[in-house]
Protein backbone atom coordinates (compact mmCIF):
# COMPACT_ATOMS: atom_id res chain seq x y z
CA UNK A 1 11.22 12.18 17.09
CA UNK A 2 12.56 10.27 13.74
CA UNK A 3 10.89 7.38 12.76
CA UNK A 4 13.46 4.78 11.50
CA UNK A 5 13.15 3.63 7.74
CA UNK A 6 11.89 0.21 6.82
CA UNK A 7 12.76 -1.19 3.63
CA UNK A 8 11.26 -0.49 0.33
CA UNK A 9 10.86 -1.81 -3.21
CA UNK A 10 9.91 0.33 -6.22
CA UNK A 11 6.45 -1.02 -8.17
CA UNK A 12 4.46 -0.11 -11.11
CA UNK A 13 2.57 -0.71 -13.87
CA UNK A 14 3.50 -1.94 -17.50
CA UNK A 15 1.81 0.68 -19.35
CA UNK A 16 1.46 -1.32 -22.50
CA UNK A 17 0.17 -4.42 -20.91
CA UNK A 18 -0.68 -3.19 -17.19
CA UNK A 19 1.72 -5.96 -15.66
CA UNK A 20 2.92 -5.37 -12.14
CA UNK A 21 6.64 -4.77 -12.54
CA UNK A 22 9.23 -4.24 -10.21
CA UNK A 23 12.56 -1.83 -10.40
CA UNK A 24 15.83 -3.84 -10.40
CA UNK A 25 19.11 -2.69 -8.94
CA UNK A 26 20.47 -2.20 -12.68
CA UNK A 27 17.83 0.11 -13.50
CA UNK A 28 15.43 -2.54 -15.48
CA UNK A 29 11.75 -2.98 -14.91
CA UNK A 30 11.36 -6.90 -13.51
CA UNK A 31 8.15 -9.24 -13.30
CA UNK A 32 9.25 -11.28 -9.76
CA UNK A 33 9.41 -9.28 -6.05
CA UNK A 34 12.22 -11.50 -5.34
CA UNK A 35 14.44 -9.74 -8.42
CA UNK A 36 13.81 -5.79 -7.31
CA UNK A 37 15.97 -3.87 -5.45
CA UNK A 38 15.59 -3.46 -2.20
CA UNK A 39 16.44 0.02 -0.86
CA UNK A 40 17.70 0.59 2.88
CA UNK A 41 17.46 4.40 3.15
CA UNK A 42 15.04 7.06 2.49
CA UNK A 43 17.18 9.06 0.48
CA UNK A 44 18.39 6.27 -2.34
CA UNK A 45 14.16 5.47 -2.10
CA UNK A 46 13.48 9.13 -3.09
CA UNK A 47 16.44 8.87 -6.09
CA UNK A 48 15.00 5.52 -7.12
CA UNK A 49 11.32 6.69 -7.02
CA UNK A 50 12.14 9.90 -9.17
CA UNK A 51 13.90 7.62 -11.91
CA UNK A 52 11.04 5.22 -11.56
CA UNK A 53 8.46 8.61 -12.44
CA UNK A 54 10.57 9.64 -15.65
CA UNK A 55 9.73 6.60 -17.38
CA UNK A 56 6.01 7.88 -17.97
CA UNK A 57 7.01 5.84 -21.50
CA UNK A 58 6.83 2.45 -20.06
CA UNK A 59 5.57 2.81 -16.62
CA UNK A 60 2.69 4.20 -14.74
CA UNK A 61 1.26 4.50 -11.67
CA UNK A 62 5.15 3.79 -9.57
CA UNK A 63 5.33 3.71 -5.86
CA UNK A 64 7.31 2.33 -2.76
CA UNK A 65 6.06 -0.48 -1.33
CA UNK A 66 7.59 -2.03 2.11
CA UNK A 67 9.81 -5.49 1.66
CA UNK A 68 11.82 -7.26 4.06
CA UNK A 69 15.37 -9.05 3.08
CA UNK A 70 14.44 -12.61 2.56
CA UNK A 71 17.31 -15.22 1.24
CA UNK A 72 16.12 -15.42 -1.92
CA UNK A 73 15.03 -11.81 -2.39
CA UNK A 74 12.92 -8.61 -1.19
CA UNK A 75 9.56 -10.14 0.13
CA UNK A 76 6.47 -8.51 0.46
CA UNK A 77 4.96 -7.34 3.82
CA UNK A 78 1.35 -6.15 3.38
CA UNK A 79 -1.53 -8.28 1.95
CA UNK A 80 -1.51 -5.56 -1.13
CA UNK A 81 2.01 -6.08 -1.90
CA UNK A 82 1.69 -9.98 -1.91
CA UNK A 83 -1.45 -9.74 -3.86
CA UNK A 84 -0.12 -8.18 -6.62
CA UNK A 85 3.28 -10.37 -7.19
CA UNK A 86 1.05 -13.44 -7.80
CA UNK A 87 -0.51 -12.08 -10.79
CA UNK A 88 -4.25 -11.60 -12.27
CA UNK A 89 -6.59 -13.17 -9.94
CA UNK A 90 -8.99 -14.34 -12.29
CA UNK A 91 -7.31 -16.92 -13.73
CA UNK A 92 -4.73 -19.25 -13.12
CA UNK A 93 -2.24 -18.19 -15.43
CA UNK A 94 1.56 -16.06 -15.38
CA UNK A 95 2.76 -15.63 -12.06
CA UNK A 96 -0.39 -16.49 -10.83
CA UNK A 97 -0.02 -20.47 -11.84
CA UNK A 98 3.05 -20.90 -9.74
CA UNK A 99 1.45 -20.35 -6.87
CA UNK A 100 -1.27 -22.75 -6.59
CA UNK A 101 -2.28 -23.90 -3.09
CA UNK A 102 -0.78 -21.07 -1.40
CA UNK A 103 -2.41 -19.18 1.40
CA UNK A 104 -1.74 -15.65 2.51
């Protein structure tokens, strides 16, 4: 039996400054979840995983992560996921700072 897909986003690493960065649909490397491309099958996942992994220059450590279509933008599903958009967590500062007050 075939599981169906669920939607993914691709996710790294800056590897000069270790920011959590997301993989647009034009191929650029994005701070916000919302901006990333969301990718509907596992086939284009695969292709956009393997570009992700030849960018050992400015990228480590890249994955798929699960997202569901939101209106403004891919939104994270697991605790992980929405975690890491939000920034450092030992400070409020970057991404971090805009969500004040915000549960999970």
């Amino acid at each position: 039996m075939r599981s169906s897909f669920s939607p993914k986003i691709v996710t790294a690493n800056d590897l000069v400054c270790g920011d959590v960065i997301y993989l647009s649909a034009d191929g650029q490397w994005v701070r916000q979840h919302k901006d990333a491309e969301i990718l509907l099958d596992a086939t284009q996942a695969t292709q956009r995983l393997a570009f992700a992994a030849a960018q050992a220059d400015q990228v480590v450590g890249a994955y798929l992560a699960d997202a569901i279509a939101d209106s403004s933008g891919p939104a994270p599903v697991h605790f992980r996921e929405i975690f890491r958009s939000r920034g450092p967590s030992n400070h409020f500062h970057g991404k971090q700072s805009e969500h004040k007050n915000v549960s999970v």
